[in-house]
N, C-alpha and C. Protein backbone atom coordinates (compact mmCIF):
# COMPACT_ATOMS: atom_id res chain seq x y z
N UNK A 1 10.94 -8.27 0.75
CA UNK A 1 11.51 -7.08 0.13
C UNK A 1 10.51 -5.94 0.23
N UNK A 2 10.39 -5.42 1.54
CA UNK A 2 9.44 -4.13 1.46
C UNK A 2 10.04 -2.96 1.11
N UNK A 3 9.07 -2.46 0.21
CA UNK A 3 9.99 -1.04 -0.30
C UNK A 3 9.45 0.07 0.06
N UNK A 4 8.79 0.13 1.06
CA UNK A 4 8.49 1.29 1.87
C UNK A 4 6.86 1.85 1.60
N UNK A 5 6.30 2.42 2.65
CA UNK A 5 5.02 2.80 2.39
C UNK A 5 5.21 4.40 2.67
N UNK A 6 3.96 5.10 1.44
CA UNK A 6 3.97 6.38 1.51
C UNK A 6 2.66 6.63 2.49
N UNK A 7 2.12 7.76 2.29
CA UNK A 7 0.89 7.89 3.34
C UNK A 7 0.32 9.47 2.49
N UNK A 8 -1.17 8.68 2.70
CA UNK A 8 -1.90 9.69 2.15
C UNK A 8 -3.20 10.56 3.80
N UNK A 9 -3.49 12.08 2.95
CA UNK A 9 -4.14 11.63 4.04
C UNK A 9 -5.77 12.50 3.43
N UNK A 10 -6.73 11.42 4.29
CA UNK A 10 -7.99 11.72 4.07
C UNK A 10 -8.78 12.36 5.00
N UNK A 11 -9.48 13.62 5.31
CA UNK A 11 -9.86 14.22 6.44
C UNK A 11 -8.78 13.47 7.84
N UNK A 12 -9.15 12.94 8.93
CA UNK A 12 -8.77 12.69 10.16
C UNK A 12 -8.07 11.40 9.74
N UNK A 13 -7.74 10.54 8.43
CA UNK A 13 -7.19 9.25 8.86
C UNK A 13 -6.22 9.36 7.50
N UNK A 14 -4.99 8.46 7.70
CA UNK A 14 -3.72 8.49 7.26
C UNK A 14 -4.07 7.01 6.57
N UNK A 15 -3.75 6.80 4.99
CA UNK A 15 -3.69 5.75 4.42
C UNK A 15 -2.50 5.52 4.21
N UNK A 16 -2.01 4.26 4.20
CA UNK A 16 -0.93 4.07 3.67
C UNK A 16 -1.20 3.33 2.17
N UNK A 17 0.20 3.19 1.60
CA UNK A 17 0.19 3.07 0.15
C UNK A 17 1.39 2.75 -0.02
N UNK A 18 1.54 1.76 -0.63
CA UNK A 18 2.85 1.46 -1.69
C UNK A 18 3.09 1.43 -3.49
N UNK A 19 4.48 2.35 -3.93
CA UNK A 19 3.96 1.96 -5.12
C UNK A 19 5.26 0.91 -5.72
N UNK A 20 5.19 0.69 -6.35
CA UNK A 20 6.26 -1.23 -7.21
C UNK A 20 6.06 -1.06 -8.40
N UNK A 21 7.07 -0.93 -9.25
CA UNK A 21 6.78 -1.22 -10.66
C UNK A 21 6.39 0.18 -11.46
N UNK A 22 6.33 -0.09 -12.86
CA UNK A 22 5.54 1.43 -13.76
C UNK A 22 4.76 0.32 -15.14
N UNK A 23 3.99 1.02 -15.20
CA UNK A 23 3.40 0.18 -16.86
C UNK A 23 2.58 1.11 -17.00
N UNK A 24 1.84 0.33 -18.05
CA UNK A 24 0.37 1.57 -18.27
C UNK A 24 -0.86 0.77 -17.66
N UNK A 25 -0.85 -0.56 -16.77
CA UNK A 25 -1.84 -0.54 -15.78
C UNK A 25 -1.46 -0.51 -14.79
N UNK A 26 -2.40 0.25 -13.74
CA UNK A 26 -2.39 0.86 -12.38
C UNK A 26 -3.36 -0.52 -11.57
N UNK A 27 -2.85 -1.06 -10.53
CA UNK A 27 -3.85 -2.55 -9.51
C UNK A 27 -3.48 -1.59 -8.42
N UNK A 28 -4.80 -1.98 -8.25
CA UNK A 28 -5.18 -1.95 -6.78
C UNK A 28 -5.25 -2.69 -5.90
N UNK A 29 -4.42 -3.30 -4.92
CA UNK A 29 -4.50 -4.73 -3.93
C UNK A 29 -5.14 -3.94 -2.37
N UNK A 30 -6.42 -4.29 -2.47
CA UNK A 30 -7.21 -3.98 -1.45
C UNK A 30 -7.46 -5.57 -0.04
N UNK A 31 -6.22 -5.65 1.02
CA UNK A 31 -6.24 -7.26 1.64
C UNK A 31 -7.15 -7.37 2.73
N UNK A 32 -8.23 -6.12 3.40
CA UNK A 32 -8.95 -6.09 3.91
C UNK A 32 -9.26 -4.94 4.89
N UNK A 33 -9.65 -4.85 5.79
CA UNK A 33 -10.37 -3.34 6.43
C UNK A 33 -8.97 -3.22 7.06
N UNK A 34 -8.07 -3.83 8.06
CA UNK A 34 -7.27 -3.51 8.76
C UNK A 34 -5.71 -5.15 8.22
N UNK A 35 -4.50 -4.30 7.91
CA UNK A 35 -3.37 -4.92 7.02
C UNK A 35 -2.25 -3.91 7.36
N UNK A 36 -1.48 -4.88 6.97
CA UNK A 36 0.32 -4.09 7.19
C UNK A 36 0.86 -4.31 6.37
N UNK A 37 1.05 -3.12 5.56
CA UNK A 37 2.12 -3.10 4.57
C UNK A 37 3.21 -3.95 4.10
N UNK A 38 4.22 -4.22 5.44
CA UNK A 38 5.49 -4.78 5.56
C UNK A 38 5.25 -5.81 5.48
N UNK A 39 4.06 -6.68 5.78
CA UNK A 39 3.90 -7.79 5.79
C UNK A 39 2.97 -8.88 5.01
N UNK A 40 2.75 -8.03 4.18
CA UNK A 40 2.39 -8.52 2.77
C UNK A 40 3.61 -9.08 1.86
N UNK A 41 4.61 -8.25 2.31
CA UNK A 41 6.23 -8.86 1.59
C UNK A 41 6.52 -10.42 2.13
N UNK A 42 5.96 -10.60 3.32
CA UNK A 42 6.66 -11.90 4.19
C UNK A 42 5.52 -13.00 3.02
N UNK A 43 4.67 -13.26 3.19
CA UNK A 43 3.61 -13.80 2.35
C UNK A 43 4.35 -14.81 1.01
């Protein structure tokens, strides 16, 4: 169930980002230097 990635951008490079859910804590899932969004859902 991927629900889409937004994109940020930092000088010359484009992050992507997803957001899921609302509460009053904010996680950070950092899966390593180079990852795909979409496929963190398959997992």
């Amino acid at each position: 169930m991927f629900t889409g990635a937004r994109y940020a951008r930092s000088g010359d490079v484009n992050i992507a980002y997803q957001v899921v859910g609302d509460g009053p804590i904010d996680l950070v899932l950092v899966l390593g230097w180079v990852s795909h969004l979409a496929y963190v859902w398959e997992l």
